[in-house]
N, C-alpha and C. Protein backbone atom coordinates (compact mmCIF):
# COMPACT_ATOMS: atom_id res chain seq x y z
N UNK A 1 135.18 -68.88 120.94
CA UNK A 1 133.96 -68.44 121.61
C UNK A 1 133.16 -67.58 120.63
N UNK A 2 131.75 -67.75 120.21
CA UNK A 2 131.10 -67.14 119.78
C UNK A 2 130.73 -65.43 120.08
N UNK A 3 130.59 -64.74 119.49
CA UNK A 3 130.73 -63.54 119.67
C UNK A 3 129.14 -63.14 119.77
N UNK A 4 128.24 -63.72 119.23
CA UNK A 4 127.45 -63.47 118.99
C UNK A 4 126.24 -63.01 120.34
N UNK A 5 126.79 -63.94 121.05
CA UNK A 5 126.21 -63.96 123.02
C UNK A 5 126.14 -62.80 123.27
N UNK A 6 127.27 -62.36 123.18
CA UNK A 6 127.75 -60.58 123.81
C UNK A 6 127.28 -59.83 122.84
N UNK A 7 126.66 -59.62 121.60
CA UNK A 7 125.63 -58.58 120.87
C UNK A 7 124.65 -58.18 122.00
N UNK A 8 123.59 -59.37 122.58
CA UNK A 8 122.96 -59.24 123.12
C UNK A 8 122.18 -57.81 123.94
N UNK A 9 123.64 -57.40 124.72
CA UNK A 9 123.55 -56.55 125.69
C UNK A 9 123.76 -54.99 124.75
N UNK A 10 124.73 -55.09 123.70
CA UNK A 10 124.78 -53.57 123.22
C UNK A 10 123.95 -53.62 121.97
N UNK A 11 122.95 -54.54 121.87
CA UNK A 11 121.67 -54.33 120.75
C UNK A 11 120.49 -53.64 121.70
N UNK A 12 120.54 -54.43 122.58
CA UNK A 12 119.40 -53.72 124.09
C UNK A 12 119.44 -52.34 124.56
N UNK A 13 121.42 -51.95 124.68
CA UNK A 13 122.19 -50.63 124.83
C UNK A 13 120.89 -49.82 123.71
N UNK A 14 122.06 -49.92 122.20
CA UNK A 14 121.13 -49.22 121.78
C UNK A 14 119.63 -48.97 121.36
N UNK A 15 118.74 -50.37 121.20
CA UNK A 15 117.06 -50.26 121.31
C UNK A 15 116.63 -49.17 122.37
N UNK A 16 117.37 -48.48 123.31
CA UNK A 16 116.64 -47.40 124.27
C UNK A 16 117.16 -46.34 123.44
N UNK A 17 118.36 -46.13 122.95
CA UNK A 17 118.51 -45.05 122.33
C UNK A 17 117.62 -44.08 121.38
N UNK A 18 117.38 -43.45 121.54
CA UNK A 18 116.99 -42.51 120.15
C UNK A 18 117.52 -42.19 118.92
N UNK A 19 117.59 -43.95 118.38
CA UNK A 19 117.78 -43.98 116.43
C UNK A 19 116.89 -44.52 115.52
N UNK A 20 117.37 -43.80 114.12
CA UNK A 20 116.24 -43.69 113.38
C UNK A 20 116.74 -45.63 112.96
N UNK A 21 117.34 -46.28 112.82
CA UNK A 21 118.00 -47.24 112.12
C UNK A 21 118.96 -48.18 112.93
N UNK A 22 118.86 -49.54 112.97
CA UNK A 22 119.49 -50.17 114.00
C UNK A 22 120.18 -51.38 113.36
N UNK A 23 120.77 -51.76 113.26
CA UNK A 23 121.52 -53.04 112.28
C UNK A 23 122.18 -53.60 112.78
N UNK A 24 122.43 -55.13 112.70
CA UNK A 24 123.23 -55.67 113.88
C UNK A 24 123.21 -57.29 113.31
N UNK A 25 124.37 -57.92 113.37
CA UNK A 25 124.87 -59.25 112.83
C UNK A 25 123.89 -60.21 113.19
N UNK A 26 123.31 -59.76 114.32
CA UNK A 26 122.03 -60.58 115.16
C UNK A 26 121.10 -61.26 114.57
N UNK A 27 120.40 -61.90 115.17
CA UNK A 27 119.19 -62.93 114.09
C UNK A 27 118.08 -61.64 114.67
N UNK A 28 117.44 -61.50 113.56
CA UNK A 28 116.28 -60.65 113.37
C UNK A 28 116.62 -59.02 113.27
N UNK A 29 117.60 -58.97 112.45
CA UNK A 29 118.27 -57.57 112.34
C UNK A 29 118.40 -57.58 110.55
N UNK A 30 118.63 -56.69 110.04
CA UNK A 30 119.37 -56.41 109.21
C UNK A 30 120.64 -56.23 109.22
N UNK A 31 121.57 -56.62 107.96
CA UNK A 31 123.37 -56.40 108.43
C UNK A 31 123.55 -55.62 108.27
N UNK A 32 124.28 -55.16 108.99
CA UNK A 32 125.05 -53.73 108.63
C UNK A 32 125.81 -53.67 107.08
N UNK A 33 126.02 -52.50 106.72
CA UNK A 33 127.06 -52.33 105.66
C UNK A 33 128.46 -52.52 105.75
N UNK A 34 128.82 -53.15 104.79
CA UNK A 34 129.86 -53.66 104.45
C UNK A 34 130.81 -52.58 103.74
N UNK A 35 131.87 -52.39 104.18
CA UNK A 35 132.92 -51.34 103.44
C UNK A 35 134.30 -52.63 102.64
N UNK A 36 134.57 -51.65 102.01
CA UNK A 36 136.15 -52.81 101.68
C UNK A 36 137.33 -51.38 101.27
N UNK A 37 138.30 -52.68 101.96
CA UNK A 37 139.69 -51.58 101.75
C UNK A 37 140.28 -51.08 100.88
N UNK A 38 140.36 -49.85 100.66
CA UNK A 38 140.81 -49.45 99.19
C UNK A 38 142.24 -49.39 99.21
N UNK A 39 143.20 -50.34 100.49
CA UNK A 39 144.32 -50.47 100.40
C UNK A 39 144.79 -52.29 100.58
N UNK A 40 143.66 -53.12 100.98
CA UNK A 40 143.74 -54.29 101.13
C UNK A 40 142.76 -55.01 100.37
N UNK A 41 141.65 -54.41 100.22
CA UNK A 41 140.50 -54.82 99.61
C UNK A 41 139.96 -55.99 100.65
N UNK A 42 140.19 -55.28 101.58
CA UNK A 42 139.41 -56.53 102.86
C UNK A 42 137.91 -56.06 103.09
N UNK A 43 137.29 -56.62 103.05
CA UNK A 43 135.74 -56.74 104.19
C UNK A 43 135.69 -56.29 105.10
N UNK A 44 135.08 -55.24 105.58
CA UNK A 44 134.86 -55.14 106.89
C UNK A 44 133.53 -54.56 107.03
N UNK A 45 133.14 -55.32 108.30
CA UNK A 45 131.53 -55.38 108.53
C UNK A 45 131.54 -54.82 110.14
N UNK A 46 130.96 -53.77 110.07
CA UNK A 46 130.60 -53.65 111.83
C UNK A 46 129.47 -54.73 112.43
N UNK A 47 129.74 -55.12 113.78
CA UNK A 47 129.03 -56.03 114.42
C UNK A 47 126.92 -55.38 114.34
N UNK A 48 127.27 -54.25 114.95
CA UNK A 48 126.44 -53.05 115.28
C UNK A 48 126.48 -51.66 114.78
N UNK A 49 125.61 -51.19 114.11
CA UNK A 49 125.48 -49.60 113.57
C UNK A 49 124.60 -49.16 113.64
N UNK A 50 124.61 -48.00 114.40
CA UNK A 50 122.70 -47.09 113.92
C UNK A 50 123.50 -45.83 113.75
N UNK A 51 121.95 -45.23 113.44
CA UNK A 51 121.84 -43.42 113.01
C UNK A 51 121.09 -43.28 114.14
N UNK A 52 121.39 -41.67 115.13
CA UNK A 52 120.41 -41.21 115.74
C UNK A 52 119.62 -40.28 115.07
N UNK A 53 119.34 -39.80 115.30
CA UNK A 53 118.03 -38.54 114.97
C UNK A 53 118.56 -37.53 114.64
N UNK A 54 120.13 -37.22 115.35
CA UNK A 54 121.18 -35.90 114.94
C UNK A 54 121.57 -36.20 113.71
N UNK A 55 121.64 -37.75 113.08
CA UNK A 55 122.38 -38.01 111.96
C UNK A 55 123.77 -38.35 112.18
N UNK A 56 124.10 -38.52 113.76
CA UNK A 56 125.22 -39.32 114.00
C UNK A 56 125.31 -40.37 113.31
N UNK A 57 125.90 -40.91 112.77
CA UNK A 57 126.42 -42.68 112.81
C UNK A 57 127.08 -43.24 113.47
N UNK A 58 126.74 -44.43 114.16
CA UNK A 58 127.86 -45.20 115.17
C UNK A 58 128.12 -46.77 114.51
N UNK A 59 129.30 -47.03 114.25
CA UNK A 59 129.57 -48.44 114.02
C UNK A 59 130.80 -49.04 115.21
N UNK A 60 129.93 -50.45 115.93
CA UNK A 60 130.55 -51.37 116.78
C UNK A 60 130.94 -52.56 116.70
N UNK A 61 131.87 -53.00 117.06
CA UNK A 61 132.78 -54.09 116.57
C UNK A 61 133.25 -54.76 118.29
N UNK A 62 132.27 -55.94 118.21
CA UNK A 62 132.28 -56.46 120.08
C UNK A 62 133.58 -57.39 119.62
N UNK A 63 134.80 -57.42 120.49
CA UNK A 63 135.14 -57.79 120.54
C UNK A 63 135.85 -58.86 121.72
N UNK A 64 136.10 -60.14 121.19
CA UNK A 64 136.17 -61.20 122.52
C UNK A 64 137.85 -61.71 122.79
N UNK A 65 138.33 -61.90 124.26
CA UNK A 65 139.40 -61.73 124.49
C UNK A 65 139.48 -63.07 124.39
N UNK A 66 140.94 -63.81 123.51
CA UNK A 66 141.10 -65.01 123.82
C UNK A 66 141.88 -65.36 124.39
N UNK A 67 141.77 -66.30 125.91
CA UNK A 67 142.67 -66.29 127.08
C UNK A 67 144.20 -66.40 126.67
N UNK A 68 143.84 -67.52 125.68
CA UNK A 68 145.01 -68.23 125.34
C UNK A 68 146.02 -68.09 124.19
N UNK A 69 145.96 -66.48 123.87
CA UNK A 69 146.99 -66.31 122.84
C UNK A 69 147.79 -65.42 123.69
N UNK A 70 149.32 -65.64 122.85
CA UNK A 70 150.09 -65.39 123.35
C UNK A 70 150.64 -63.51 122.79
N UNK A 71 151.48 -62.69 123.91
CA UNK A 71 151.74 -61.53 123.55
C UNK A 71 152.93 -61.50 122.92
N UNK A 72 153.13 -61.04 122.17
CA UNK A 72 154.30 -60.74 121.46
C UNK A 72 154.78 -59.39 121.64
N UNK A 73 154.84 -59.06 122.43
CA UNK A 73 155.55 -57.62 122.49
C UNK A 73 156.93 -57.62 123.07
């Protein structure tokens, strides 16, 4: 399942917010920044990130449940 559907609603979330900067995997966004692991050297990209006005930063990562995997615990 595409993940991309469900941006939708927490790009809208934050457009009311009060930030200076809004970034988002979305078509007509800019991407967010990209970090890499300085213990795996993996990629990792938040879905969603802004700055508010305090100079908070928030980075979001939507994630989608897949019915059909199994638990291993």
């Amino acid at each position: 399942m595409d993940k991309e559907i469900y941006l939708e609603r927490p790009v809208e979330w934050a457009e009311k917010k009060s930030t200076i900067s809004l970034k988002s995997i979305s078509e007509g966004y800019e991407n967010p920044q990209i970090f890499i692991s300085k213990t795996t050297q993996e990629e990792i990209q938040a879905d969603l990130s802004f700055v508010t006005h305090g100079g908070v930063k928030h980075y979001s990562v939507v994630v989608v449940k897949n019915e059909h995997q199994k638990n291993n615990y």
